[in-house]
PDB file of N, CA and C in Angstrom:
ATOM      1  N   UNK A   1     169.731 131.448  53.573  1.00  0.00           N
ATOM      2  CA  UNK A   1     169.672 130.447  54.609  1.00  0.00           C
ATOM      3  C   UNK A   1     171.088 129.935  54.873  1.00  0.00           C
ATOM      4  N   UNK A   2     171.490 129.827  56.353  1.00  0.00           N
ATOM      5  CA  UNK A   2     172.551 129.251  56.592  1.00  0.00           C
ATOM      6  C   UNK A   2     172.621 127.780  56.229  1.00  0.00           C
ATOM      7  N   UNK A   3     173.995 126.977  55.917  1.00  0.00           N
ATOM      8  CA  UNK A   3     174.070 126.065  55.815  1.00  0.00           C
ATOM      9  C   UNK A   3     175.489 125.153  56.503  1.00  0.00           C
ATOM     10  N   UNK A   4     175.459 124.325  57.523  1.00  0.00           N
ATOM     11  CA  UNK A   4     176.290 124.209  58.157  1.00  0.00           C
ATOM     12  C   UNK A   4     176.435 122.763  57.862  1.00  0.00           C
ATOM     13  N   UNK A   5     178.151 122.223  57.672  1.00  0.00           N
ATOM     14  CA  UNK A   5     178.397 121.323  57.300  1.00  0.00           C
ATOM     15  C   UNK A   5     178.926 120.213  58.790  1.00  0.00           C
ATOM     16  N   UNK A   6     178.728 119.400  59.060  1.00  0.00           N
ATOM     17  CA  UNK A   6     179.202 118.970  60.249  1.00  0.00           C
ATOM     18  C   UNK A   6     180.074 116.978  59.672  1.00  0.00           C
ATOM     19  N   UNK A   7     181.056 117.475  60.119  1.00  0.00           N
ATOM     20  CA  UNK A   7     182.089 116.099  59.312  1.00  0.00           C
ATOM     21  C   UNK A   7     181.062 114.723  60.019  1.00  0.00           C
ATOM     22  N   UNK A   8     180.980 113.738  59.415  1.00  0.00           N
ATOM     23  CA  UNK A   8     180.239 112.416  59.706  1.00  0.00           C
ATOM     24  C   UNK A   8     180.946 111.843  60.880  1.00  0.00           C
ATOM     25  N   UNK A   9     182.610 111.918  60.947  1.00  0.00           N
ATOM     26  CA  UNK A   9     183.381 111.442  62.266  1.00  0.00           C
ATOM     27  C   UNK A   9     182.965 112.213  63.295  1.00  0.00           C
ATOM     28  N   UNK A  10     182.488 113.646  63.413  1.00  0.00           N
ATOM     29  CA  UNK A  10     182.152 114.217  64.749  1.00  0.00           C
ATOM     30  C   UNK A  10     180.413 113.655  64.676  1.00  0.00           C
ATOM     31  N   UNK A  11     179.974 113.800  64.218  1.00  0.00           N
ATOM     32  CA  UNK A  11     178.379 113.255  64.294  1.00  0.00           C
ATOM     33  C   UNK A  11     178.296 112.058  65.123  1.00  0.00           C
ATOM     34  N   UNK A  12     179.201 111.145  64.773  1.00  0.00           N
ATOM     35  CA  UNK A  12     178.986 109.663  65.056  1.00  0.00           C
ATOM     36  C   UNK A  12     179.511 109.562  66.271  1.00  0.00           C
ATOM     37  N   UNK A  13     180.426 110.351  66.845  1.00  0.00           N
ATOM     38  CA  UNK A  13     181.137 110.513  68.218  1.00  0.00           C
ATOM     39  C   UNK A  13     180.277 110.736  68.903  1.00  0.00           C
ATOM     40  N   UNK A  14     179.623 112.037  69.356  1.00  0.00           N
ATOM     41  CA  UNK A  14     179.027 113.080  69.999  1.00  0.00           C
ATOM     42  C   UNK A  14     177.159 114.054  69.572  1.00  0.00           C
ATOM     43  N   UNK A  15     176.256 113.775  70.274  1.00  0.00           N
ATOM     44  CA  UNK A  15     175.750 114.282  69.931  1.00  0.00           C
ATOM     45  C   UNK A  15     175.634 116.004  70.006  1.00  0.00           C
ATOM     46  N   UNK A  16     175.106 116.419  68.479  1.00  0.00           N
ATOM     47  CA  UNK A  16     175.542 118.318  68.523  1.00  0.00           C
ATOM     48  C   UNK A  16     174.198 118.605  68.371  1.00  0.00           C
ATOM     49  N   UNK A  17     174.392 119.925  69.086  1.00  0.00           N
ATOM     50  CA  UNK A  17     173.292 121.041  68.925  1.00  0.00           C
ATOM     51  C   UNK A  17     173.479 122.325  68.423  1.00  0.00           C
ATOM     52  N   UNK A  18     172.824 122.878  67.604  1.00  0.00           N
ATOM     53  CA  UNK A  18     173.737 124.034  67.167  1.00  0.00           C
ATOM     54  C   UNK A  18     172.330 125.355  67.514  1.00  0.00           C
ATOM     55  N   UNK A  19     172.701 126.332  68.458  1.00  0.00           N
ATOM     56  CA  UNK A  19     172.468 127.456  69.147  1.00  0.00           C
ATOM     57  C   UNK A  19     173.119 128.631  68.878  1.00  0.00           C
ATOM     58  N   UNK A  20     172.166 129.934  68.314  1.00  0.00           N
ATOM     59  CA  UNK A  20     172.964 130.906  68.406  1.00  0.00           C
ATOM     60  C   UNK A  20     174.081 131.373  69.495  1.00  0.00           C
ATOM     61  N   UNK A  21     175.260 131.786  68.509  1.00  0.00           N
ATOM     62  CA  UNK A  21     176.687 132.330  69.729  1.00  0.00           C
ATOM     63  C   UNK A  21     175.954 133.137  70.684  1.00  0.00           C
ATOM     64  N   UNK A  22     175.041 134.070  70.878  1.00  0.00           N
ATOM     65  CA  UNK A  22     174.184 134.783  71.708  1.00  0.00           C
ATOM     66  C   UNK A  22     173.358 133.759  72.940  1.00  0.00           C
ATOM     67  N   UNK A  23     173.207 132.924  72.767  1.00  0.00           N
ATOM     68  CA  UNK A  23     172.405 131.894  73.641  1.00  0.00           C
ATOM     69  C   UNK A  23     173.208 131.295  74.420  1.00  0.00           C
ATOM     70  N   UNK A  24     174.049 131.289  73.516  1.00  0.00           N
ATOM     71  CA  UNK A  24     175.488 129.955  73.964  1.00  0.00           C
ATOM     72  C   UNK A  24     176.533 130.935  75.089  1.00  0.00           C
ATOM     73  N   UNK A  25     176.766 131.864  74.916  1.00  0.00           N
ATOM     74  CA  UNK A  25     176.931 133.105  75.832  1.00  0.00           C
ATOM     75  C   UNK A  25     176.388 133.156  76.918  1.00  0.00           C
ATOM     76  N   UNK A  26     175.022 133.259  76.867  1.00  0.00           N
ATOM     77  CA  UNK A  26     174.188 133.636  77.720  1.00  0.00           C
ATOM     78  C   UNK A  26     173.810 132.437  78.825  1.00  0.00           C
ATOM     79  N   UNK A  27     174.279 131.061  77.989  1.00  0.00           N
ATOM     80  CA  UNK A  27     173.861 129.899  78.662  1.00  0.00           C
ATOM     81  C   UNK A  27     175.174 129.619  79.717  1.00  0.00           C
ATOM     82  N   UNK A  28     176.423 130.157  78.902  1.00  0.00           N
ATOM     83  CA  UNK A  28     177.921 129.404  79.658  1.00  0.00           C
ATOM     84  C   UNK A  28     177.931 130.949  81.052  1.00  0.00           C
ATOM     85  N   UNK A  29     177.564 131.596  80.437  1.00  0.00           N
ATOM     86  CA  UNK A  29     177.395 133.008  82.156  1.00  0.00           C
ATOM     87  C   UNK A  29     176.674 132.635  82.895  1.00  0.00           C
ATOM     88  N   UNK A  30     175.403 132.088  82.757  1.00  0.00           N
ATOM     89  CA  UNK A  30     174.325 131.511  83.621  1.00  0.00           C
ATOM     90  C   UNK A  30     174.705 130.029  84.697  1.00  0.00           C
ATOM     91  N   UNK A  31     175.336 129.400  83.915  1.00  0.00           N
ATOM     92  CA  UNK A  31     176.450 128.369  84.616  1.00  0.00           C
ATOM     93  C   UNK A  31     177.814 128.647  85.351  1.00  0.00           C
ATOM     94  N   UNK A  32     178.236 129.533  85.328  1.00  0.00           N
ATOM     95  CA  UNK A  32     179.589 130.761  85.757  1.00  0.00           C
ATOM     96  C   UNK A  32     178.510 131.232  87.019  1.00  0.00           C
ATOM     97  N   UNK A  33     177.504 131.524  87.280  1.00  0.00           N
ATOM     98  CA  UNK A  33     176.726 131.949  88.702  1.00  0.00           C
ATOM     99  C   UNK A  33     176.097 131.142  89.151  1.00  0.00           C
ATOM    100  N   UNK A  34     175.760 130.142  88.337  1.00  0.00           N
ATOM    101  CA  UNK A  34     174.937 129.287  89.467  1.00  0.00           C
ATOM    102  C   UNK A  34     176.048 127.790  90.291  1.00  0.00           C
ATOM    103  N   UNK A  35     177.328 127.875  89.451  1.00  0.00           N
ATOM    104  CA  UNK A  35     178.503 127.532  89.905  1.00  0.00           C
ATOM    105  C   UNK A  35     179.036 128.106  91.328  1.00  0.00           C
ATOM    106  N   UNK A  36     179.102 129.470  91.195  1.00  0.00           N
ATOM    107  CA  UNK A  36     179.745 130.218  92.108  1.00  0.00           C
ATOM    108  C   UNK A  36     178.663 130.101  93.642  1.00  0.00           C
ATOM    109  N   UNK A  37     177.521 130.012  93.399  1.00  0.00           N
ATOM    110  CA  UNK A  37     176.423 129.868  94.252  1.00  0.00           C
ATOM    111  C   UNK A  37     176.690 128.835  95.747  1.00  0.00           C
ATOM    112  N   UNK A  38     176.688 129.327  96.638  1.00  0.00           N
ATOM    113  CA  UNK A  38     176.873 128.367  97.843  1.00  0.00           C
ATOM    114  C   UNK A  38     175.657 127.171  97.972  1.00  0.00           C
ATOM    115  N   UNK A  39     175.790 125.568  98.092  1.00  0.00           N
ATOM    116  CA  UNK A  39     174.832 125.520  98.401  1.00  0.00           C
ATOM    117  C   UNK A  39     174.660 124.655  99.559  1.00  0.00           C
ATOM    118  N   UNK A  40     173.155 125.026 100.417  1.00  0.00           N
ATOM    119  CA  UNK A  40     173.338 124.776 101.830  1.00  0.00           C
ATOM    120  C   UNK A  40     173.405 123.283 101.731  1.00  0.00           C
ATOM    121  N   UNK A  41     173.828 123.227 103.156  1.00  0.00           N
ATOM    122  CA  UNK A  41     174.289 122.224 103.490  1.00  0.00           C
ATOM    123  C   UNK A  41     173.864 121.738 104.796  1.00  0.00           C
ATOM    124  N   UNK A  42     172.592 121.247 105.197  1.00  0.00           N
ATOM    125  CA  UNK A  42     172.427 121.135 106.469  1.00  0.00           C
ATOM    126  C   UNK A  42     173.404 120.018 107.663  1.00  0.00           C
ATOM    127  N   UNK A  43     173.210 120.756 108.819  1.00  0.00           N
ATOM    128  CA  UNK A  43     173.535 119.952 109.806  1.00  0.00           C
ATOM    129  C   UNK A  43     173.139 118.520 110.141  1.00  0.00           C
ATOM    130  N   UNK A  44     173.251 117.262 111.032  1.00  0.00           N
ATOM    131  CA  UNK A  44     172.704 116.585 111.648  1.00  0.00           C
ATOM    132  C   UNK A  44     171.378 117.011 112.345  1.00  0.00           C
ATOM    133  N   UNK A  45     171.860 118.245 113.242  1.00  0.00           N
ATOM    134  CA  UNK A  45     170.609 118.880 114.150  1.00  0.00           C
ATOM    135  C   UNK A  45     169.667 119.459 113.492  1.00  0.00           C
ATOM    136  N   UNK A  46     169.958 120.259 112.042  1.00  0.00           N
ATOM    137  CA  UNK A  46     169.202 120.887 111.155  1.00  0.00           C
ATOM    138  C   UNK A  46     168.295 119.953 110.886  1.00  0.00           C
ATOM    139  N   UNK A  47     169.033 118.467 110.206  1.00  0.00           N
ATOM    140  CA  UNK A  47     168.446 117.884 109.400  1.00  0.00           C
ATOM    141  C   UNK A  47     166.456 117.156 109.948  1.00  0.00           C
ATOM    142  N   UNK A  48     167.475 116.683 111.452  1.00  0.00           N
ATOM    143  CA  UNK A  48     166.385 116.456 112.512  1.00  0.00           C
ATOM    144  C   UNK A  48     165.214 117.499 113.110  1.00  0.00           C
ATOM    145  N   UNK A  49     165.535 118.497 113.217  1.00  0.00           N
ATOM    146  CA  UNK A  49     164.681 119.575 113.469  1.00  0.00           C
ATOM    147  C   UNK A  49     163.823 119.594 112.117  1.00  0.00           C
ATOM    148  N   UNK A  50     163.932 119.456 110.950  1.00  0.00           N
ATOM    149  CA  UNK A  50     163.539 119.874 109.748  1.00  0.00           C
ATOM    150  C   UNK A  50     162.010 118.531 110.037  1.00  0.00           C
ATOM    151  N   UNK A  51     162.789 117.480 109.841  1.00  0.00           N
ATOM    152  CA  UNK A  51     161.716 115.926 110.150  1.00  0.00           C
ATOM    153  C   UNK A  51     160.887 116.650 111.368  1.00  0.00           C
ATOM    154  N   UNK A  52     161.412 116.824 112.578  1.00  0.00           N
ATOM    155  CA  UNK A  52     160.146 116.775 113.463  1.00  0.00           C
ATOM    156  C   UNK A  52     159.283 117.700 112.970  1.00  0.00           C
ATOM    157  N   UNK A  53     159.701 119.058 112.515  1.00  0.00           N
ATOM    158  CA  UNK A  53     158.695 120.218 111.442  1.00  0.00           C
ATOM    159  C   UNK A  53     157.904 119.676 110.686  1.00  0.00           C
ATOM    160  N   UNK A  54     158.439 118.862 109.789  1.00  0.00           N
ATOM    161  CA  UNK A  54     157.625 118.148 108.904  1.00  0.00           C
ATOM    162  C   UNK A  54     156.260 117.402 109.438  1.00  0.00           C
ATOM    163  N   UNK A  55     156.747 116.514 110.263  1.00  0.00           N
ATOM    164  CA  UNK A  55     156.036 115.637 111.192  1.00  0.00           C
ATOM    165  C   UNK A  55     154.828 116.869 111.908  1.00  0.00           C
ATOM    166  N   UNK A  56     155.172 117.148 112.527  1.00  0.00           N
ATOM    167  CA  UNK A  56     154.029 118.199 113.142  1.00  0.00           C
ATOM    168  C   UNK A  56     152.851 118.949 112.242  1.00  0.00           C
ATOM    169  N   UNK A  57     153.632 119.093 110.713  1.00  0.00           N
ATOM    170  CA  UNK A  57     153.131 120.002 109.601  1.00  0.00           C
ATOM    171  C   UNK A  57     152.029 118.931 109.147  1.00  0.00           C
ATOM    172  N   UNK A  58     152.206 117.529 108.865  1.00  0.00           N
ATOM    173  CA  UNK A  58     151.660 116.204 108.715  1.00  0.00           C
ATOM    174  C   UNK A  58     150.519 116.161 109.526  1.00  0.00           C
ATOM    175  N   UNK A  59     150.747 116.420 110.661  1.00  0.00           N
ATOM    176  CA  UNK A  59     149.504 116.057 112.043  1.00  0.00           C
ATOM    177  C   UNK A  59     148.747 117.357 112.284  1.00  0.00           C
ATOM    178  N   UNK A  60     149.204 118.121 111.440  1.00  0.00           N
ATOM    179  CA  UNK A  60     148.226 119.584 111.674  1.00  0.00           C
ATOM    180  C   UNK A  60     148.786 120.530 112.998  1.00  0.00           C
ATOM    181  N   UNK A  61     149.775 119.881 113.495  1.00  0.00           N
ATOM    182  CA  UNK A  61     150.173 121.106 114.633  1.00  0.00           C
ATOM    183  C   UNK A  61     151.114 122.214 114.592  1.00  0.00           C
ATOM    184  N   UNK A  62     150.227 123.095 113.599  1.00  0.00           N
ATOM    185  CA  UNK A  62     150.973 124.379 113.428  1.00  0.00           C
ATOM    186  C   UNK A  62     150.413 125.531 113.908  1.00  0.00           C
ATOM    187  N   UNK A  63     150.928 126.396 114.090  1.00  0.00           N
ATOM    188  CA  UNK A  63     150.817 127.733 114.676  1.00  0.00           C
ATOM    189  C   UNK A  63     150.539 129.035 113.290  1.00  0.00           C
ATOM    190  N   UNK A  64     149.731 129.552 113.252  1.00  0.00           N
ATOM    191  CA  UNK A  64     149.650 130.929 112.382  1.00  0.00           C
ATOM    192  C   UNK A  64     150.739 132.177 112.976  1.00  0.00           C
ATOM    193  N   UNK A  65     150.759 132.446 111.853  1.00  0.00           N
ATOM    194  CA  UNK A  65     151.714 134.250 112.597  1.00  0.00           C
ATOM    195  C   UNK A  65     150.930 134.944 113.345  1.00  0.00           C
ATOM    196  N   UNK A  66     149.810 135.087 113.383  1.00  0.00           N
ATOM    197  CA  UNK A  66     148.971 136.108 114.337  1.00  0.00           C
ATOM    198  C   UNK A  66     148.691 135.456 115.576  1.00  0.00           C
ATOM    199  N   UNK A  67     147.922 133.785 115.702  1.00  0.00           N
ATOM    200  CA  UNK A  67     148.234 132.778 117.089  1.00  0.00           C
ATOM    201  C   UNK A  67     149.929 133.502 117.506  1.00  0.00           C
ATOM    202  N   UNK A  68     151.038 133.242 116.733  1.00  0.00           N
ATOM    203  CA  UNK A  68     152.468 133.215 117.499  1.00  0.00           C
ATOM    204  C   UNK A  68     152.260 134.859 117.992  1.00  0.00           C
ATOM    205  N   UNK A  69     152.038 135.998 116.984  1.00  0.00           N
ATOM    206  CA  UNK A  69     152.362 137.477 117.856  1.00  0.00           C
ATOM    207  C   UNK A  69     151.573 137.726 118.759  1.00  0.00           C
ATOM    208  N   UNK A  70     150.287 136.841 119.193  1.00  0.00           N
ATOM    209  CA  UNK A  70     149.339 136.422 120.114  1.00  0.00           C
ATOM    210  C   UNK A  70     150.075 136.238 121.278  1.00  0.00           C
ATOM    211  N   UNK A  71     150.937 135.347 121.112  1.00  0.00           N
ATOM    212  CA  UNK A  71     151.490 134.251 122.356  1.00  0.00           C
ATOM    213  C   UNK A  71     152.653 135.436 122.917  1.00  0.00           C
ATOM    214  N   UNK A  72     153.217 136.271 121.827  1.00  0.00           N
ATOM    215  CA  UNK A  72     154.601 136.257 122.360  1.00  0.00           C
ATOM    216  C   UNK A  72     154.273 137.941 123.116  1.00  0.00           C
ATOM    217  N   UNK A  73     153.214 138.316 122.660  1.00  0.00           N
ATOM    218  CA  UNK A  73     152.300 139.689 123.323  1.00  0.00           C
ATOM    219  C   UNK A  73     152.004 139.209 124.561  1.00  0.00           C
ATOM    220  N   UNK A  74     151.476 138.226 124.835  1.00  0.00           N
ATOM    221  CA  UNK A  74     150.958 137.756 126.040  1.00  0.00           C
ATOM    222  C   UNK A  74     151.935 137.400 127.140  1.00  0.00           C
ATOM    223  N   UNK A  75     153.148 137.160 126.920  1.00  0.00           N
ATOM    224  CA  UNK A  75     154.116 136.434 127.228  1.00  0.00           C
ATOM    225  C   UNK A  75     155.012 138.019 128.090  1.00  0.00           C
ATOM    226  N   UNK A  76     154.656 138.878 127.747  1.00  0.00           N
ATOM    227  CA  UNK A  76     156.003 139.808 128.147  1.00  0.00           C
ATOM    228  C   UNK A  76     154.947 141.098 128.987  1.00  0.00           C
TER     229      UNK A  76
END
C-alpha cells in the first residue's frame, strides 16, 4: 500500500486531492480543448429572435418539418 506524506503547512494552506498521474493527464488535456473551444456569442438581433422563438414555442405556435416541406412544396 502506498503511503503519502503531506507536510501539515501545505494541508492547512490549500485543500489537496491526490489522483492518479494518469487522470491528472487526462484531466489537464481535457481542459487544453475545452479552452481552445470557441464559445458563441450571440448578437443583439440573435438574442431577440431567440425570445420571440421562445415566446411562440410557449403559446404553441410551431410548425413540424413535414407542415414546413408542405408549405415550401406548395409555394414553388
Amino acid at each position: 500500500m502506498t503511503t503519502i506524506t503531506i507536510p501539515r503547512s501545505s494541508a492547512k494552506k490549500k485543500k489537496l486531492i491526490a489522483v492518479p498521474r494518469e487522470e491528472y493527464e487526462a484531466y489537464i488535456s481535457w481542459l487544453k480543448r475545452i479552452k481552445s473551444t470557441r464559445v458563441f456569442d450571440p448578437t443583439v438581433s440573435q438574442k431577440r429572435a431567440l425570445r420571440k422563438a421562445r415566446r411562440n414555442l410557449a403559446k404553441g405556435k410551431t410548425l413540424t418539418l413535414a407542415d414546413l416541406e408542405r408549405e415550401l412544396d406548395t409555394s414553388r
